[in-house]
N, C-alpha and C. Protein backbone atom coordinates (compact mmCIF):
# COMPACT_ATOMS: atom_id res chain seq x y z
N UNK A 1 -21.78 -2.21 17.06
CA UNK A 1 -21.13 -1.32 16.09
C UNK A 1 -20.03 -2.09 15.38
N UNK A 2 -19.87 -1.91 13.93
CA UNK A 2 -19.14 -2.60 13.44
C UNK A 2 -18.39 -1.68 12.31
N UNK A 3 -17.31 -1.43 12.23
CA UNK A 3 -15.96 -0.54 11.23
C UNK A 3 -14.98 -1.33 10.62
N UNK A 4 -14.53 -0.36 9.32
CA UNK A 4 -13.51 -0.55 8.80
C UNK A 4 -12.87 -0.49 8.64
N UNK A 5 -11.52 -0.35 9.29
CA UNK A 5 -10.23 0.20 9.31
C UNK A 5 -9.08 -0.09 7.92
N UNK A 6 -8.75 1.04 7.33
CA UNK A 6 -8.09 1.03 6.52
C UNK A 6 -6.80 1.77 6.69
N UNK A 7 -5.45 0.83 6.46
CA UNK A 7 -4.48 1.20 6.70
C UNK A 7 -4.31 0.81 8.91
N UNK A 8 -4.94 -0.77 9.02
CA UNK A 8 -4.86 -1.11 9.84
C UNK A 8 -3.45 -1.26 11.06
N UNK A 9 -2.44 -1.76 10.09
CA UNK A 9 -1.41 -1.65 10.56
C UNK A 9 -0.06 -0.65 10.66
N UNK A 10 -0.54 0.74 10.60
CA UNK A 10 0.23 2.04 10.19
C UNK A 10 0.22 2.31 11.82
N UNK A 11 1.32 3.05 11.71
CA UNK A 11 1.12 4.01 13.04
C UNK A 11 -0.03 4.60 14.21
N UNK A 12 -0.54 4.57 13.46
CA UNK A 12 -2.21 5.51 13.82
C UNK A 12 -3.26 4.23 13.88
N UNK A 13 -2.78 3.82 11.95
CA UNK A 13 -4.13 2.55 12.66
C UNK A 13 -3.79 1.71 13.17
N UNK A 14 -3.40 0.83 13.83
CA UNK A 14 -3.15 -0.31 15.45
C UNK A 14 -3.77 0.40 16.21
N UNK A 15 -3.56 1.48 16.61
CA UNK A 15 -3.98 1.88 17.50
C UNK A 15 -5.85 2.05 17.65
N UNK A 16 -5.78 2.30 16.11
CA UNK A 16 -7.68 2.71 15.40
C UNK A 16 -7.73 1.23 16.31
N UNK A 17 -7.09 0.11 15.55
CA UNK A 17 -7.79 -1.54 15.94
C UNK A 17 -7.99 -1.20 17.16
N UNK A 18 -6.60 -1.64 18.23
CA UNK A 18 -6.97 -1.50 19.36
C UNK A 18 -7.90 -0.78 20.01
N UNK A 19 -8.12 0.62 20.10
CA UNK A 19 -8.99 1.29 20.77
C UNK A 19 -10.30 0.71 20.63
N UNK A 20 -11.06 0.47 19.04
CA UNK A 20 -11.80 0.06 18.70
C UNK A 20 -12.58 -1.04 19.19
N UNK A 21 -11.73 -2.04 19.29
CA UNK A 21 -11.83 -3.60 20.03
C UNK A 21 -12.01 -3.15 21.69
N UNK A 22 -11.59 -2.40 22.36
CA UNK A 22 -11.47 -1.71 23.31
C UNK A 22 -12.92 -1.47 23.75
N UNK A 23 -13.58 -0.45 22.95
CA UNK A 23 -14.98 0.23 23.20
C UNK A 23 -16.32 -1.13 22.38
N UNK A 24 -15.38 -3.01 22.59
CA UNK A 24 -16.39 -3.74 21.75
C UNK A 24 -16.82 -3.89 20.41
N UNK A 25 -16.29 -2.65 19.23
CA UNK A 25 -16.50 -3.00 18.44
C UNK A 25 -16.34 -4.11 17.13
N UNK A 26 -16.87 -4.17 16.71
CA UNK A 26 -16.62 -5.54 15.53
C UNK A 26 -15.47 -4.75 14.66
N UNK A 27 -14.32 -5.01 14.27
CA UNK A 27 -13.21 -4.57 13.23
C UNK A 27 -12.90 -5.31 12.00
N UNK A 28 -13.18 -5.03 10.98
CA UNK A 28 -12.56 -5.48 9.61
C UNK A 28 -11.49 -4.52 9.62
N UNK A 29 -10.04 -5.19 9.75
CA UNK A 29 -8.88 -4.55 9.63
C UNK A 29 -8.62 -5.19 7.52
N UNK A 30 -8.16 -3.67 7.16
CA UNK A 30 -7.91 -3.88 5.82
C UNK A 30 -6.34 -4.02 5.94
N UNK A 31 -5.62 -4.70 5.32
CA UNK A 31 -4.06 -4.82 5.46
C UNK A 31 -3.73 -5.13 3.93
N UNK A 32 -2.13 -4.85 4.39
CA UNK A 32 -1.44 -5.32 2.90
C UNK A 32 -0.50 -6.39 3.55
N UNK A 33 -0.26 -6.66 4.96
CA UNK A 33 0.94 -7.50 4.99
C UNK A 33 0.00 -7.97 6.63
N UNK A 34 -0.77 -9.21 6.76
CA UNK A 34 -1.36 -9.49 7.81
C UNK A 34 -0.60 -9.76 9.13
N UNK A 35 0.68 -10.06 8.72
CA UNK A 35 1.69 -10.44 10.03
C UNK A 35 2.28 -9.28 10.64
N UNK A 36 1.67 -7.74 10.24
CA UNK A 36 2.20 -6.84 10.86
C UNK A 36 0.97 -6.61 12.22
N UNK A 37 -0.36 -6.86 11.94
CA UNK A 37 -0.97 -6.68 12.24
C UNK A 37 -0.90 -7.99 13.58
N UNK A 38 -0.59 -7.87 14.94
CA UNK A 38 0.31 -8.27 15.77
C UNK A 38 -0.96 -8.30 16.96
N UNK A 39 -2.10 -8.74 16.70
CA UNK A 39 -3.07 -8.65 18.17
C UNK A 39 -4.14 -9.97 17.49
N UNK A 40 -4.86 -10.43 18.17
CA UNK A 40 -5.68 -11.47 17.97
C UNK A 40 -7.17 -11.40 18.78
N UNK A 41 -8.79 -11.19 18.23
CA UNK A 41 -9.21 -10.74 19.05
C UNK A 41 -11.04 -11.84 18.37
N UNK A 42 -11.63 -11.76 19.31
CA UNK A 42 -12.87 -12.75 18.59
C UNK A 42 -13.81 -11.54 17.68
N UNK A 43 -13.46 -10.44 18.01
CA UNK A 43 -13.76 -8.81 17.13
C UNK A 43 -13.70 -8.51 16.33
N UNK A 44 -12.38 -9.40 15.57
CA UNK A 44 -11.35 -8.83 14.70
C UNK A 44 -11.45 -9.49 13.82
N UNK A 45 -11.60 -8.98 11.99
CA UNK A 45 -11.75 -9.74 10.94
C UNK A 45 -10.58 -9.26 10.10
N UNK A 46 -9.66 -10.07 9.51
CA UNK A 46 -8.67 -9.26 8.90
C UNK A 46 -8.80 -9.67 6.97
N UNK A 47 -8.53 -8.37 6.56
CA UNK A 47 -8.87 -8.53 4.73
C UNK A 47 -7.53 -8.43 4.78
N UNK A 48 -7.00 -8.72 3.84
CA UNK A 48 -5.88 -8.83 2.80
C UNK A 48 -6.23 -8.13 1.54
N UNK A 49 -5.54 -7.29 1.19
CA UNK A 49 -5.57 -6.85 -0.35
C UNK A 49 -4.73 -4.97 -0.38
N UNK A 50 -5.01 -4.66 -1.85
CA UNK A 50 -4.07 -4.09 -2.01
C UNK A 50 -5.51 -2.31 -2.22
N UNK A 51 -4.86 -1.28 -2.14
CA UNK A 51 -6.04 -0.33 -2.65
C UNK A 51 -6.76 -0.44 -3.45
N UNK A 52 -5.92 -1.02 -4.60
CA UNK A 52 -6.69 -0.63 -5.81
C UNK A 52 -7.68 -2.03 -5.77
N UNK A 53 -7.62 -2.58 -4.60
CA UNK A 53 -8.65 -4.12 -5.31
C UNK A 53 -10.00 -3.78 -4.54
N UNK A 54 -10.76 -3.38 -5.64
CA UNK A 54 -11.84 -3.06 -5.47
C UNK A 54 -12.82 -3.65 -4.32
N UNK A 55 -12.74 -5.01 -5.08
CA UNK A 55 -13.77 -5.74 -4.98
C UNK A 55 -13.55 -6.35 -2.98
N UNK A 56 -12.45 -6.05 -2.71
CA UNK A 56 -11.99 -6.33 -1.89
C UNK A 56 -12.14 -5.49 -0.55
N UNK A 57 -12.18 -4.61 -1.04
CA UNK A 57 -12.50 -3.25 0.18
C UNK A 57 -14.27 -3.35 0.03
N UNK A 58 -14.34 -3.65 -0.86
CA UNK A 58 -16.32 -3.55 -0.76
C UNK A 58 -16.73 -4.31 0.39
N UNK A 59 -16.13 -5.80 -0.03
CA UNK A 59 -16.20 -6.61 1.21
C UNK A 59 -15.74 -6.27 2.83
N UNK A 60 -14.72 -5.54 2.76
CA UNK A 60 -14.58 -5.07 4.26
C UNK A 60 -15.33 -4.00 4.71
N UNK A 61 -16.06 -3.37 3.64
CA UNK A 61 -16.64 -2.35 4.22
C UNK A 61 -18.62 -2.53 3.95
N UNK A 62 -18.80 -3.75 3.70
CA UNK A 62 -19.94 -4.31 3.15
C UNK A 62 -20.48 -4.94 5.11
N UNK A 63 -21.78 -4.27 5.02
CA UNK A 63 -22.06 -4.50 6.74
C UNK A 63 -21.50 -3.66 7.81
N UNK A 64 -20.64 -2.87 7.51
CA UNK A 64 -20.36 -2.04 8.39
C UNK A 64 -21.22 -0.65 9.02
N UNK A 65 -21.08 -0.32 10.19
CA UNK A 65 -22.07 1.52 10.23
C UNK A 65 -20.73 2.17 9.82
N UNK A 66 -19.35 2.12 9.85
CA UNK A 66 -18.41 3.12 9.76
C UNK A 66 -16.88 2.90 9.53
N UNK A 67 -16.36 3.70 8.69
CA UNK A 67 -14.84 3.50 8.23
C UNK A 67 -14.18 4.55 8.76
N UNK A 68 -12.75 4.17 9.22
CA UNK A 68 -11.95 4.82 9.74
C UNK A 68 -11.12 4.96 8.55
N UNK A 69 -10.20 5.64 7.88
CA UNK A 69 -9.02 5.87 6.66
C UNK A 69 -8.04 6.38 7.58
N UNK A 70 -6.84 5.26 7.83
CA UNK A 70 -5.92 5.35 8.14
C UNK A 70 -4.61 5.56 7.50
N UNK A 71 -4.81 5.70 6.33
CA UNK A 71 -3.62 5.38 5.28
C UNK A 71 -2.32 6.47 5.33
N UNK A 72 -1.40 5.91 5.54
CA UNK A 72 -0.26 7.04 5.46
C UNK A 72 -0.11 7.74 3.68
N UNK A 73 0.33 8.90 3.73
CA UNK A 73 0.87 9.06 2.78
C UNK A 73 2.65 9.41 2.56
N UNK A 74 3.28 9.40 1.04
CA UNK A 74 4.80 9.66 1.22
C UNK A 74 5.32 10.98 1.63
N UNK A 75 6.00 11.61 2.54
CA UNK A 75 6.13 13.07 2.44
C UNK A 75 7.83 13.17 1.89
N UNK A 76 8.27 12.19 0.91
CA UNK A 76 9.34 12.06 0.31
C UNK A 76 9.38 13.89 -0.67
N UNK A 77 10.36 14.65 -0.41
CA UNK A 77 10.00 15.82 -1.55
C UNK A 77 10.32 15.33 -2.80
N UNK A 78 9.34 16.01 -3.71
CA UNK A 78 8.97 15.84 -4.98
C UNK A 78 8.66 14.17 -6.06
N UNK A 79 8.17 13.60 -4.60
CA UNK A 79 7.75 12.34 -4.89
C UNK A 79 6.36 12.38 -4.89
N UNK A 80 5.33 12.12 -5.80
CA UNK A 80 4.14 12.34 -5.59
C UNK A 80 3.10 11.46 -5.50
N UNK A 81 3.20 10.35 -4.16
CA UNK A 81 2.26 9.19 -3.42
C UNK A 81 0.68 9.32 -4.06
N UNK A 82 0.32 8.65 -5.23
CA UNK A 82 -1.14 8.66 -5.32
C UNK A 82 -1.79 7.52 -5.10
N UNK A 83 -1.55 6.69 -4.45
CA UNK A 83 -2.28 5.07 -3.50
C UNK A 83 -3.28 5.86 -2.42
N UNK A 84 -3.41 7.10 -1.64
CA UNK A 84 -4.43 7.16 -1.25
C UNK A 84 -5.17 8.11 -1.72
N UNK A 85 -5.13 8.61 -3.04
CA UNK A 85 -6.07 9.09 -3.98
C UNK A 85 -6.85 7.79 -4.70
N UNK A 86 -6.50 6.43 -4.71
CA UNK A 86 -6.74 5.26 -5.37
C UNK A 86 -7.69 5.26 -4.56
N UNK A 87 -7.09 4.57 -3.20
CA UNK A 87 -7.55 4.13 -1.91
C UNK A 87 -9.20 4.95 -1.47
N UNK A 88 -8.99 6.22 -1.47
CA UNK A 88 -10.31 6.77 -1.06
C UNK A 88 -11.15 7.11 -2.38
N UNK A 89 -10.90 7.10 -3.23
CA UNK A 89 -11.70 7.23 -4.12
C UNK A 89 -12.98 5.37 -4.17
N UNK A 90 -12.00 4.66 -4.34
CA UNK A 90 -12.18 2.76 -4.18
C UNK A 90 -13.24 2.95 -2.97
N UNK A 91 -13.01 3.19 -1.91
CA UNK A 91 -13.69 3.30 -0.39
C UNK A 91 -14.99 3.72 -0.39
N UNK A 92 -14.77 5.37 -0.89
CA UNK A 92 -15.92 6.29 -1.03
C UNK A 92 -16.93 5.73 -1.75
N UNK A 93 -16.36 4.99 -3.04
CA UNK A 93 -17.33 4.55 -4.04
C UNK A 93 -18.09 3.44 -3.25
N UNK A 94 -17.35 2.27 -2.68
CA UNK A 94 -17.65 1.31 -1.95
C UNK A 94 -19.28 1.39 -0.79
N UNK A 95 -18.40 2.76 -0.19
CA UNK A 95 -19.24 3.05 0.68
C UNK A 95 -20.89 3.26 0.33
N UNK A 96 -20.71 4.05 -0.58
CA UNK A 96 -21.91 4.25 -1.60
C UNK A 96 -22.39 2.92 -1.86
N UNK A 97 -21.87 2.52 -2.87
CA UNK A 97 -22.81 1.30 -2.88
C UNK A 97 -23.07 0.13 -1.30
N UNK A 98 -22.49 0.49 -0.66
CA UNK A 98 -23.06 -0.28 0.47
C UNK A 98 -23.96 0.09 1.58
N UNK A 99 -24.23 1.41 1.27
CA UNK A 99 -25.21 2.52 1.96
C UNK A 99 -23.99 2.42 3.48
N UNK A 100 -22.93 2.80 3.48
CA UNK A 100 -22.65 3.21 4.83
C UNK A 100 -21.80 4.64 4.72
N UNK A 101 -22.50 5.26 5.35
CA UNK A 101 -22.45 6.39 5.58
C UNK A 101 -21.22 7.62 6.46
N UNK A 102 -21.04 6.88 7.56
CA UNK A 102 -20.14 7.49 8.53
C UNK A 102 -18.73 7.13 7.86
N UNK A 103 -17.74 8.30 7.72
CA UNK A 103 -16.10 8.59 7.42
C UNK A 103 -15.59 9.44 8.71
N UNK A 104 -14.60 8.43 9.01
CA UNK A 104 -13.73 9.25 9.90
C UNK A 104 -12.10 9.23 9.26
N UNK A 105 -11.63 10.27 8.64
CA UNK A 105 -10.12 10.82 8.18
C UNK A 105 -9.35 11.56 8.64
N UNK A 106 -8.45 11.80 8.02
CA UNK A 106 -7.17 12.68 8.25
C UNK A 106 -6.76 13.51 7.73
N UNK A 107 -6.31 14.57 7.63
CA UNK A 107 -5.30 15.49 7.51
C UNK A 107 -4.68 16.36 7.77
N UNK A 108 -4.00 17.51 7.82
CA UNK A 108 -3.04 17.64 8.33
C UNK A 108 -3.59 19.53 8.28
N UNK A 109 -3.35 20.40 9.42
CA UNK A 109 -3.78 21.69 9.07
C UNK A 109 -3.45 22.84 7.99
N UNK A 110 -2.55 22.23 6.74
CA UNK A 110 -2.19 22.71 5.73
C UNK A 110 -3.23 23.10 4.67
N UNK A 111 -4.50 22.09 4.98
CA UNK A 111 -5.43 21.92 4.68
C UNK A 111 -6.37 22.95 5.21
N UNK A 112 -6.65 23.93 4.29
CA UNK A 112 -8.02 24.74 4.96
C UNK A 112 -9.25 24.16 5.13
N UNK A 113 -9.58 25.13 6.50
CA UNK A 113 -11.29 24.75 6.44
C UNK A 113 -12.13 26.01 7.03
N UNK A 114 -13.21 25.80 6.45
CA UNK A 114 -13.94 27.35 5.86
C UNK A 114 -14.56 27.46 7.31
N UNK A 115 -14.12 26.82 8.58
CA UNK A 115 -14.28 27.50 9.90
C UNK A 115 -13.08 27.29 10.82
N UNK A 116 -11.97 27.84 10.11
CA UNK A 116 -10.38 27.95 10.44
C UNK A 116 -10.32 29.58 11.29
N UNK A 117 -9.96 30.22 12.17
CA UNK A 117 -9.68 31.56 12.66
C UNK A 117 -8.29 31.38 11.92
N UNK A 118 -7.99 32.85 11.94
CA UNK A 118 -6.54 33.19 11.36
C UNK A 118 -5.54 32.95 12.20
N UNK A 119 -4.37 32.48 12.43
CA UNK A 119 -3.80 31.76 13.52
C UNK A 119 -2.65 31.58 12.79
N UNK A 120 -1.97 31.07 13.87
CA UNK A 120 -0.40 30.57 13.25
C UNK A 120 -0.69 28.73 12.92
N UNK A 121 -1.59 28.20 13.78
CA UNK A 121 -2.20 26.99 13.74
C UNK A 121 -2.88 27.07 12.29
N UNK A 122 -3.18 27.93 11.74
CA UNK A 122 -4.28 27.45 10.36
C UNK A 122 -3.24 28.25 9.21
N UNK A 123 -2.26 29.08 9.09
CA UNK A 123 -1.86 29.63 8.33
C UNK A 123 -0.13 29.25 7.72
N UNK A 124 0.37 28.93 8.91
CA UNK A 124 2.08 28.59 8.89
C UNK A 124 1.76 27.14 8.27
N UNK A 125 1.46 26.13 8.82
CA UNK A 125 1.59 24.65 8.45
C UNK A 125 1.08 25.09 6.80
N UNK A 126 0.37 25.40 5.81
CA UNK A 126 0.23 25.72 5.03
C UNK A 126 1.37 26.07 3.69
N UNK A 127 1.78 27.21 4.41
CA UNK A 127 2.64 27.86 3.88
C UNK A 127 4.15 26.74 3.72
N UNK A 128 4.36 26.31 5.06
CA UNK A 128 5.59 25.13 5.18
C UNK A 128 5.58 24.00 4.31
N UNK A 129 4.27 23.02 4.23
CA UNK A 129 3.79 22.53 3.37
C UNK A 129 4.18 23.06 1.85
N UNK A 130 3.93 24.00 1.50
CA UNK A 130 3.75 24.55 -0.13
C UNK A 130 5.39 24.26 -0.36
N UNK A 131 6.03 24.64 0.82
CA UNK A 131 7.35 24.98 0.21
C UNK A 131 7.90 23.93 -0.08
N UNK A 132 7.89 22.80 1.32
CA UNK A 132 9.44 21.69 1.81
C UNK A 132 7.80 20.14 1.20
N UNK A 133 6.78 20.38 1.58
CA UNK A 133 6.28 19.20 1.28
C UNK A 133 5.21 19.35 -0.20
N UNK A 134 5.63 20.42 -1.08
CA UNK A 134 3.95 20.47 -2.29
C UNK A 134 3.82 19.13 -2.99
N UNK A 135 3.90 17.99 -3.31
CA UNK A 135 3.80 17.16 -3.59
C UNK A 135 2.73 16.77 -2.87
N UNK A 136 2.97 16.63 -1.61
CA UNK A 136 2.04 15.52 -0.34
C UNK A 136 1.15 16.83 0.27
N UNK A 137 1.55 17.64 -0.01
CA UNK A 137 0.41 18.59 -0.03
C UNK A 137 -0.72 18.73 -1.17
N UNK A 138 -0.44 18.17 -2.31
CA UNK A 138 -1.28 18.24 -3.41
C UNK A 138 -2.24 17.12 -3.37
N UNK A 139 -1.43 15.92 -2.78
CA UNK A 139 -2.31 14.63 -2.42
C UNK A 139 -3.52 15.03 -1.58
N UNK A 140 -3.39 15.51 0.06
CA UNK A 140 -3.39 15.68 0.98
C UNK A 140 -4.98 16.49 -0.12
N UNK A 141 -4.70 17.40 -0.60
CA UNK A 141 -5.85 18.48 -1.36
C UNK A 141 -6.67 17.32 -2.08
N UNK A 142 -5.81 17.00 -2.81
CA UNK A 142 -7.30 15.73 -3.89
C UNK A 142 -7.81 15.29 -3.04
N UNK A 143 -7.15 14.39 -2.09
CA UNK A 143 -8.01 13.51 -1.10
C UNK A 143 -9.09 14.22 -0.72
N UNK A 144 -8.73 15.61 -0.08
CA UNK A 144 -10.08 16.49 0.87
C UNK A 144 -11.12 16.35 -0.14
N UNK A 145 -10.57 17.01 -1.26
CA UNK A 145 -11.83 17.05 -2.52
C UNK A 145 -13.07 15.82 -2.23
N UNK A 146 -12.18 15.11 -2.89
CA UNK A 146 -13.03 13.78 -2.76
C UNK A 146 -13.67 13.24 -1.88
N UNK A 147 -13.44 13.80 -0.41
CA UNK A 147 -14.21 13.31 0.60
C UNK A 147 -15.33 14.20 0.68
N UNK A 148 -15.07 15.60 0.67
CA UNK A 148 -15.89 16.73 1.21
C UNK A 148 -17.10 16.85 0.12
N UNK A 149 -16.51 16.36 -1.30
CA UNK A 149 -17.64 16.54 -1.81
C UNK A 149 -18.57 14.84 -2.78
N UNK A 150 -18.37 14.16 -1.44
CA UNK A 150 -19.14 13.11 -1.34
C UNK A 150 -20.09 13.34 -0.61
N UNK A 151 -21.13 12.53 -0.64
CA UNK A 151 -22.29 12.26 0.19
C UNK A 151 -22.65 12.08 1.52
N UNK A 152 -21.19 11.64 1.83
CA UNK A 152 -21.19 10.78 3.03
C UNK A 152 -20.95 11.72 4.08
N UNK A 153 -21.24 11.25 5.88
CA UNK A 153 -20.97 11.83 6.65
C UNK A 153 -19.85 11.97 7.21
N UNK A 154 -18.80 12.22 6.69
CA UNK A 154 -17.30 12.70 7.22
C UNK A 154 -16.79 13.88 8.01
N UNK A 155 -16.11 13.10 8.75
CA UNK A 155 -15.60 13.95 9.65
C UNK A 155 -13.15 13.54 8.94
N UNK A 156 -13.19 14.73 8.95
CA UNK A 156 -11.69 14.90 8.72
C UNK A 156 -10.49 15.47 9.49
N UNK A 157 -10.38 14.89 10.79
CA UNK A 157 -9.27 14.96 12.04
C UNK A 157 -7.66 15.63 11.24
N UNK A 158 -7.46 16.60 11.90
CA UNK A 158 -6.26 17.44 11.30
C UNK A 158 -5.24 17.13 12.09
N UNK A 159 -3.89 16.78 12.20
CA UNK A 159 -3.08 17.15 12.39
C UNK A 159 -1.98 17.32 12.17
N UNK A 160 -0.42 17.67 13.14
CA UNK A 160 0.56 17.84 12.47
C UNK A 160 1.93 17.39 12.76
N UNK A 161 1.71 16.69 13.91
CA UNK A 161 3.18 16.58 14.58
C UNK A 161 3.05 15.29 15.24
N UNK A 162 2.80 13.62 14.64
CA UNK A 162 2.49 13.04 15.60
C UNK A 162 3.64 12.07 15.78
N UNK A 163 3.78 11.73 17.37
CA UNK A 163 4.83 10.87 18.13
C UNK A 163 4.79 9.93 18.58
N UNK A 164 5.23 8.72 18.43
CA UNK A 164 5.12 7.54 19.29
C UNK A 164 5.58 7.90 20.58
N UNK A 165 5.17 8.70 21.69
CA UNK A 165 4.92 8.65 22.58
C UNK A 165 3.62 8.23 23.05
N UNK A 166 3.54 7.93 25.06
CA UNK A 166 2.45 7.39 25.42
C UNK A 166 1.02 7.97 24.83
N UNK A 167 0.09 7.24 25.37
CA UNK A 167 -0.96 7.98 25.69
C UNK A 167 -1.75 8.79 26.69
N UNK A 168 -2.11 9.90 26.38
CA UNK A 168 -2.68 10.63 27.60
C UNK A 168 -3.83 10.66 27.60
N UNK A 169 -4.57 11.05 26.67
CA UNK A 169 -5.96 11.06 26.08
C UNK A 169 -6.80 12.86 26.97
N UNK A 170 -4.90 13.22 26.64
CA UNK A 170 -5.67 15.15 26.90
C UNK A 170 -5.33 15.55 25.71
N UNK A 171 -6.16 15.68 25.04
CA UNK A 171 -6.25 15.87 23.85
C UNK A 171 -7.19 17.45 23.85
N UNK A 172 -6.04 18.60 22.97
CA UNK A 172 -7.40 20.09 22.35
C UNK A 172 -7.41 19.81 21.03
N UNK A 173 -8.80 20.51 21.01
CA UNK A 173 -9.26 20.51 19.53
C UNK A 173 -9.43 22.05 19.20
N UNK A 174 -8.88 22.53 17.77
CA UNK A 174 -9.29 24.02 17.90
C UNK A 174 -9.55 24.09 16.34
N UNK A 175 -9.79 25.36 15.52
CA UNK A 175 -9.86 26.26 14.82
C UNK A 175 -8.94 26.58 14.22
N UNK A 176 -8.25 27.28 15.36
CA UNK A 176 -7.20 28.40 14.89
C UNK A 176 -7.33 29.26 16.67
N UNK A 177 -8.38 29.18 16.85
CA UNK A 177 -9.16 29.78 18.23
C UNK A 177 -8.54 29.33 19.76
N UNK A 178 -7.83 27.63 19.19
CA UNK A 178 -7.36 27.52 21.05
C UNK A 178 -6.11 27.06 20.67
N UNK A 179 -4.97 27.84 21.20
CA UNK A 179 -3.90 27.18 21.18
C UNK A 179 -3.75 25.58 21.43
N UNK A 180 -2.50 25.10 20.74
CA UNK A 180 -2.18 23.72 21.31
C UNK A 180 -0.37 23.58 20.69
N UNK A 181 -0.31 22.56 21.02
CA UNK A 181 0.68 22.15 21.08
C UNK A 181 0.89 21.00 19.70
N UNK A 182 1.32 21.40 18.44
CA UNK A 182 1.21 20.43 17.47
C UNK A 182 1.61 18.74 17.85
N UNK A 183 2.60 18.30 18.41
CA UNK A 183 2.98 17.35 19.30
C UNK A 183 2.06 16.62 19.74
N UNK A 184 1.75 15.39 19.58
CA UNK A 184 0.47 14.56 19.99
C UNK A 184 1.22 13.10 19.45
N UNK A 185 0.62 12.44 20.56
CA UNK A 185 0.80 10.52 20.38
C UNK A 185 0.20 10.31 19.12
N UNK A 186 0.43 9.19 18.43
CA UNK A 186 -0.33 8.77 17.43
C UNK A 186 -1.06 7.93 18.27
N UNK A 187 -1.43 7.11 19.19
CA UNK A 187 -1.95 6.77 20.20
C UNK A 187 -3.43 7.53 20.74
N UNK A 188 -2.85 8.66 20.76
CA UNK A 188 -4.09 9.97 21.14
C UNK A 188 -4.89 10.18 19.99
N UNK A 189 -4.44 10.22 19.03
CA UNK A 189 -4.85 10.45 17.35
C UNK A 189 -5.79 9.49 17.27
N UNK A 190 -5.58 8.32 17.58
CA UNK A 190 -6.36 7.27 17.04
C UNK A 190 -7.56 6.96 17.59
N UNK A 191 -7.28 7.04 19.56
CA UNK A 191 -8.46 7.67 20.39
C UNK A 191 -9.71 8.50 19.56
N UNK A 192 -9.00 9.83 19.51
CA UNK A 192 -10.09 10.65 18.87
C UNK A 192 -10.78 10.43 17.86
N UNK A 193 -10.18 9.65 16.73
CA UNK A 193 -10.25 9.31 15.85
C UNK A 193 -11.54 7.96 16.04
N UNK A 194 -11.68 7.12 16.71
CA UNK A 194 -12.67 5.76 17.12
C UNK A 194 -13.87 6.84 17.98
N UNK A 195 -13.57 8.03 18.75
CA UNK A 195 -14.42 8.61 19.78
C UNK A 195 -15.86 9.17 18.45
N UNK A 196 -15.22 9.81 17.55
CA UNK A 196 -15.76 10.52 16.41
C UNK A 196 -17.27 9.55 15.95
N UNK A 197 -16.82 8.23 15.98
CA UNK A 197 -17.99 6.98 15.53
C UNK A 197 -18.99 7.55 15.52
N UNK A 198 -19.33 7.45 17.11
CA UNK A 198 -20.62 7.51 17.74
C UNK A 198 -20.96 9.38 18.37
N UNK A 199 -20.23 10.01 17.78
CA UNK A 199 -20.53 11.29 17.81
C UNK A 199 -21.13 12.23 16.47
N UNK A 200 -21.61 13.09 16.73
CA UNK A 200 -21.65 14.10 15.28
C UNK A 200 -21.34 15.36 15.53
N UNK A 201 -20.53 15.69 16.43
CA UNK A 201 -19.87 17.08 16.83
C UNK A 201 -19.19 17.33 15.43
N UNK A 202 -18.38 17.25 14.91
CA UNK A 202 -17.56 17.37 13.76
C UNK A 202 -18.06 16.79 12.59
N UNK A 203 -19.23 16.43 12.18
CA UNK A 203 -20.35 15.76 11.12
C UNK A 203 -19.51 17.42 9.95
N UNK A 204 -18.79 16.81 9.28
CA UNK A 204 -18.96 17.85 7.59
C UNK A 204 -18.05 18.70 8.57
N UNK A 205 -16.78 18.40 9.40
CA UNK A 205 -15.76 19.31 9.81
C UNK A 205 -14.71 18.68 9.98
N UNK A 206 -13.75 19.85 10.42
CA UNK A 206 -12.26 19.17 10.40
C UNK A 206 -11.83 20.04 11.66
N UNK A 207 -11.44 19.38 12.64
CA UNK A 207 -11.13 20.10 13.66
C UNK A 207 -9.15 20.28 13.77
N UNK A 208 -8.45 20.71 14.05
CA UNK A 208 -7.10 20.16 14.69
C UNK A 208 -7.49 19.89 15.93
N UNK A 209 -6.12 18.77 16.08
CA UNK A 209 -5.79 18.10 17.63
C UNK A 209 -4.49 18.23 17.85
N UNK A 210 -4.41 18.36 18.95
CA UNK A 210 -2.84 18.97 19.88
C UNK A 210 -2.91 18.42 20.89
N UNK A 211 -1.73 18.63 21.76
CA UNK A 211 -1.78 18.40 23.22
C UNK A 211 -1.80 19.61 23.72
């Protein structure tokens, strides 16, 4: 198995690498600054370049079965971050022309999904969002667009509260249907996030994750 990690050296993704390299797989880590990226592995292929360089992400994602999109966005208020509207649009297209199929993403439960229960988990983060973050909430929306109504097999991991604390790898997944605890490792995130590969439980869904 061989992936693409984008936004390799963020919070979430190190951890994508690591886990990844972990379960054997081959990694094209995409970076903007290679010396953050702090592990060395015979697995591990590292790109250099920036979102918008096309030609550049083709290549990391050229031979692959699957991409991970790690990319942070700004939740600065009324600053409005469009590098990963660049970024996944560049990817998606990529992907396409390279026939690879499998997306594993992010976002955050502000984000509806048309098998959400009514909940304080699917309805409050929403509402909080509109108010203190609509900017990175508007991103957060194009992005979904663009994934959900691509071709590809994506899966889009929700969440909302994540901590550099350890890892546990007790991780819930819900709806709206099972309580949890917004609070989660970015560590745990990234777990779930590499587990998704070789699964199709969430094929064309978006689950939340909690502790």
């Amino acid at each position: 198995m061989k992936i693409a990690v984008f936004g390799a050296t963020g919070g979430i993704g190190k951890f994508v690498v690591k886990h990844a390299l972990e379960k054997g797989y081959e990694v094209n880590a995409y970076v903007r600054n290679p010396h953050k990226l702090q592990m060395e592995n015979k697995n591990l292929k590292v790109f250099v370049g920036q979102v918008s360089d096309y030609d550049k992400i083709k290549q990391a994602i050229d031979g692959c079965d699957a991409v991970i999109i790690a990319l942070g966005i700004s939740m600065k208020f009324g600053y409005e971050d469009t590098s990963s509207i660049i970024a996944h649009k560049n990817i998606i297209k990529a992907m396409n022309e390279t026939n690879v199929k499998r997306l594993i993403d992010w976002s955050t439960p502000s984000i509806r999904s048309k098998e959400d229960k009514a909940s304080f988990a699917t309805i409050v983060p929403g509402i909080l969002a509109s108010i203190f973050l609509p900017k990175a909430k508007k991103v957060l929306k194009e992005v979904h667009n663009i994934v959900v109504n691509s071709d590809l097999d994506w899966t889009i991991v929700r969440f909302m509260a994540p901590k550099n604390s350890p890892f546990t790898n007790e991780i819930k997944e819900s709806f709206g249907d099972v309580k949890l605890n917004f609070n989660i490792s970015r560590e745990d995130i990234a777990y779930f996030m590499v587990k998704q590969i070789e699964s199709s439980k969430y094929i064309h869904s978006m689950p939340i994750i909690g502790s």
